[in-house]
Protein backbone atom coordinates (compact mmCIF):
# COMPACT_ATOMS: atom_id res chain seq x y z
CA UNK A 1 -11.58 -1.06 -19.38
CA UNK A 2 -15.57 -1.95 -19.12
CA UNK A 3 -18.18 0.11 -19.55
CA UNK A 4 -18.70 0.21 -15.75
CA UNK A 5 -15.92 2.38 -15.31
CA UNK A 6 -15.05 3.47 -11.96
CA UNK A 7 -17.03 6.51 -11.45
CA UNK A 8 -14.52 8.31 -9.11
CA UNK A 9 -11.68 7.73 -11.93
CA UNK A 10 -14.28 8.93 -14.62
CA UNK A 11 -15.80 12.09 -12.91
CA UNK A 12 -12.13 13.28 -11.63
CA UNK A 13 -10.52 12.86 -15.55
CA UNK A 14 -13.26 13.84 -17.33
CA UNK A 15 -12.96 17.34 -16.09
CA UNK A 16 -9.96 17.49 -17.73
CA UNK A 17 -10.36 16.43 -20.98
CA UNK A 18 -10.59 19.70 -22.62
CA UNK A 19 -6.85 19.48 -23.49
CA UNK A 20 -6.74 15.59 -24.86
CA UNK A 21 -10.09 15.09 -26.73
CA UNK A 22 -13.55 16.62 -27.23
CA UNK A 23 -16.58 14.50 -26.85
CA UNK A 24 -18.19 15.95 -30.20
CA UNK A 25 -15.29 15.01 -32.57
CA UNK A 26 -13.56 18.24 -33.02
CA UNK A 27 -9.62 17.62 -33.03
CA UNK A 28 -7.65 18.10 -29.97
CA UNK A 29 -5.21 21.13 -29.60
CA UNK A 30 -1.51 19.32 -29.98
CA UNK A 31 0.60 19.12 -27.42
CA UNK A 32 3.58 21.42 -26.41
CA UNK A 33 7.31 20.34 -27.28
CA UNK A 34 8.16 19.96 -23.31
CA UNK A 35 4.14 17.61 -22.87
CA UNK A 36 5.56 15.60 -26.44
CA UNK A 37 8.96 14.98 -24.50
CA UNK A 38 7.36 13.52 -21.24
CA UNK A 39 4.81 11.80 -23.61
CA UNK A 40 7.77 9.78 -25.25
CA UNK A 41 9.21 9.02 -21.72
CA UNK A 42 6.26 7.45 -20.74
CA UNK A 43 5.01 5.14 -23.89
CA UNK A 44 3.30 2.55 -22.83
CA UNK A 45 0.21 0.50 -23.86
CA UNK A 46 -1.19 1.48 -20.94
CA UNK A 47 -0.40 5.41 -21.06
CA UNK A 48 -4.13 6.06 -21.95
CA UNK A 49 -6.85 4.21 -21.48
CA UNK A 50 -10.49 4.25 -23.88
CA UNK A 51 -13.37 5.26 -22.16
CA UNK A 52 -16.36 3.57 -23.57
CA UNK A 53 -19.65 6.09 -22.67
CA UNK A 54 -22.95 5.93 -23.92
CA UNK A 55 -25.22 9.33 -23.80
CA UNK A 56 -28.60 9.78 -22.85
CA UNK A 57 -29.39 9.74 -26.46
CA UNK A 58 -27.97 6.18 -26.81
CA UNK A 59 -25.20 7.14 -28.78
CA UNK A 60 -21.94 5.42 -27.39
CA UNK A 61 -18.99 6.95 -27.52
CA UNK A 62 -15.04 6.25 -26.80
CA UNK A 63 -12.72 8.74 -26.18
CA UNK A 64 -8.92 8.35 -24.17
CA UNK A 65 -8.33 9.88 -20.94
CA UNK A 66 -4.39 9.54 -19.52
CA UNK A 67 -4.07 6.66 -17.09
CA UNK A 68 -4.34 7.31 -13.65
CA UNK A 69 -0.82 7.50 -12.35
CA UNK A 70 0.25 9.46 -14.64
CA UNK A 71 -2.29 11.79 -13.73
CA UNK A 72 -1.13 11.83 -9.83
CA UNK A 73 2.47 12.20 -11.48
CA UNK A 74 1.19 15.12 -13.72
CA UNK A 75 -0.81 16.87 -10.90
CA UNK A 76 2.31 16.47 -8.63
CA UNK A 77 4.38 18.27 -11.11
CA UNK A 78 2.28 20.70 -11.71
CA UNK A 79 1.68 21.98 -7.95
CA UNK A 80 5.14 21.98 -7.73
CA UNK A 81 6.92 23.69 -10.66
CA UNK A 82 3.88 25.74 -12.07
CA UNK A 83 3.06 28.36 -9.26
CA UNK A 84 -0.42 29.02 -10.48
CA UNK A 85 -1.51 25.73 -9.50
CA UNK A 86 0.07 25.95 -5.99
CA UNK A 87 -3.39 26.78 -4.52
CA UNK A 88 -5.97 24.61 -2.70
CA UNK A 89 -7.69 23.54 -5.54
CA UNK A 90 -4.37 22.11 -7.58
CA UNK A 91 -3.58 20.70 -3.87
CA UNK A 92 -6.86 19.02 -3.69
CA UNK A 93 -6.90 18.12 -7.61
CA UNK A 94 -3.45 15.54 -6.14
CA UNK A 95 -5.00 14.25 -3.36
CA UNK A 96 -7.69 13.47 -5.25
CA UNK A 97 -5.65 11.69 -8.06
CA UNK A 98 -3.75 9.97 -5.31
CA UNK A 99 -6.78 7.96 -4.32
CA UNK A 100 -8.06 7.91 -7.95
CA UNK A 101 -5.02 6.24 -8.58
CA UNK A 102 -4.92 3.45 -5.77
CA UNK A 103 -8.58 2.56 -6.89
CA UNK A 104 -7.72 2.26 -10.50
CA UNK A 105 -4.67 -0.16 -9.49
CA UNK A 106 -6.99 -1.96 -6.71
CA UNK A 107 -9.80 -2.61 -9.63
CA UNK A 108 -6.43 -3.88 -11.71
CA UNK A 109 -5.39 -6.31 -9.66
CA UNK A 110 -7.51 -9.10 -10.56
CA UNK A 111 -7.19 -8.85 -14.20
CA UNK A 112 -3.44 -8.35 -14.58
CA UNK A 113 -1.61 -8.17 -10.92
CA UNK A 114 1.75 -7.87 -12.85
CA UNK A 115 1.01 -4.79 -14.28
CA UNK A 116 0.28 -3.52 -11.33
CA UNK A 117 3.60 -4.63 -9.68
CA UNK A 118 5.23 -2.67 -12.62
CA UNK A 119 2.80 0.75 -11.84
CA UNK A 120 3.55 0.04 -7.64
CA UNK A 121 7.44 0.22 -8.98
CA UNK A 122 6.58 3.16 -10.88
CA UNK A 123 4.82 5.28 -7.94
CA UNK A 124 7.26 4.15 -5.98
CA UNK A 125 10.49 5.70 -8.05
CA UNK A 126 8.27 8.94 -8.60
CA UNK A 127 8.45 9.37 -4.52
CA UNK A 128 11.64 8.58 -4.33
CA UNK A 129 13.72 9.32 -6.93
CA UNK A 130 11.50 12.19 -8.48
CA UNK A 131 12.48 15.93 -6.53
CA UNK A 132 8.60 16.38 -6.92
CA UNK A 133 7.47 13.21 -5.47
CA UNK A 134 9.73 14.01 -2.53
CA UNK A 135 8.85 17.65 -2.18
CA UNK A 136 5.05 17.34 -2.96
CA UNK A 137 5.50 14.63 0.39
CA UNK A 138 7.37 17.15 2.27
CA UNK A 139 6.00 20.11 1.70
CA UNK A 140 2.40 19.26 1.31
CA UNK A 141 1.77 16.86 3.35
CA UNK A 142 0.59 14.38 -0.10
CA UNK A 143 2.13 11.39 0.01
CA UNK A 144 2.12 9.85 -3.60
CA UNK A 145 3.38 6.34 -2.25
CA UNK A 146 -0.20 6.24 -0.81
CA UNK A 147 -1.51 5.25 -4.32
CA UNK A 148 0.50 1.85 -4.34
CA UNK A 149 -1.71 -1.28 -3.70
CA UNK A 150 -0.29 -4.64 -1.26
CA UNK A 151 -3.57 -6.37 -1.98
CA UNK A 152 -2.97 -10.60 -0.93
CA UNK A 153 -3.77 -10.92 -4.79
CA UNK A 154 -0.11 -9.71 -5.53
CA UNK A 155 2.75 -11.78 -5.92
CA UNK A 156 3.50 -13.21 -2.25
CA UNK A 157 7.60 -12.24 -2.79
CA UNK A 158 6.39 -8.33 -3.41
CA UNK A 159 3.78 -8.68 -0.45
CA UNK A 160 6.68 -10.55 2.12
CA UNK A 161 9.72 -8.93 0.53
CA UNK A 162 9.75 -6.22 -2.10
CA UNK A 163 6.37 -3.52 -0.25
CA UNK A 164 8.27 -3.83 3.06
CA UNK A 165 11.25 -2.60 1.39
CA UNK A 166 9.65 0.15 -0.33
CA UNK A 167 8.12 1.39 2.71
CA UNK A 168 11.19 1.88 4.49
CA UNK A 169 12.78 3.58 1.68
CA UNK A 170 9.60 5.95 1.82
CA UNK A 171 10.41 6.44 5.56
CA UNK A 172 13.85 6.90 4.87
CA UNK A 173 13.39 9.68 2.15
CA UNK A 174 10.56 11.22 4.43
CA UNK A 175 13.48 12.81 6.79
């Protein structure tokens, strides 16, 4: 990722940071057995992504933040099974990642367009496969499938065959 990072993604993760890295070096706390478990589900090059940030003072700094989707996917989860966050504000902190999500994946697609077939396929199994992703839609009213991207710079089969399909399997799983 660039130093011009998208500043919605940016300002929406680096609130929560506290729990994955510190900007002054201190060690993060480790994760829980249950976070290490979904952590090894999800491997991936792409789980986190560095965030290259240089302070007033001119010092530049990197630190990780987790990649967007998995975000939405966390936030989802969370609203859901953890009744503390079933308030407005863990409502709103999913919407939010919803469209931080789409923009991450719509800033993608020019740079690698197949990786963001394989995060579409991935949003798209978390809405429909996922109890979460389904109730989170039916029940909230926040409709995770929103974060996928059909931008003409995708593969014309996906765009022609493969969205339209996935679209009426999200209609489908709606009733």
């Amino acid at each position: 990722m660039s130093r011009t990072v998208l500043p919605a993604v940016l300002s929406f993760t680096a609130r929560s940071l506290v729990a994955a890295s510190t900007l002054d070096g201190r060690p993060h706390r480790p994760p829980s057995a249950s976070t290490r478990s979904r952590a090894a589900a999800t491997r991936s090059p792409m789980a986190s992504l560095p965030i290259h940030y240089d302070t007033a003072s001119g010092q530049s700094l990197t630190f990780r933040v987790m990649h967007p989707v998995l975000i939405m996917e966390s936030r989802a989860h969370n609203v859901i099974q953890l009744p503390a966050y079933r308030n407005p504000h863990g409502l709103g902190q999913v919407r939010a990642s919803v469209h931080c999500a789409r923009e991450y994946l719509n800033e993608m697609v020019s740079s690698n367009p197949r990786a963001v077939l394989r995060w579409n396929e991935r949003i798209f199994r978390f809405r429909t496969k996922d109890p979460d992703g389904k109730q989170i839609a039916r029940e909230h009213q926040i409709d995770v499938f929103n974060a996928v991207v059909a931008d003409s710079r995708l593969d014309a089969k996906f765009l022609a065959t493969r969205f339209p399909q996935m679209v009426e399997l999200v209609r489908r799983t709606a009733t």
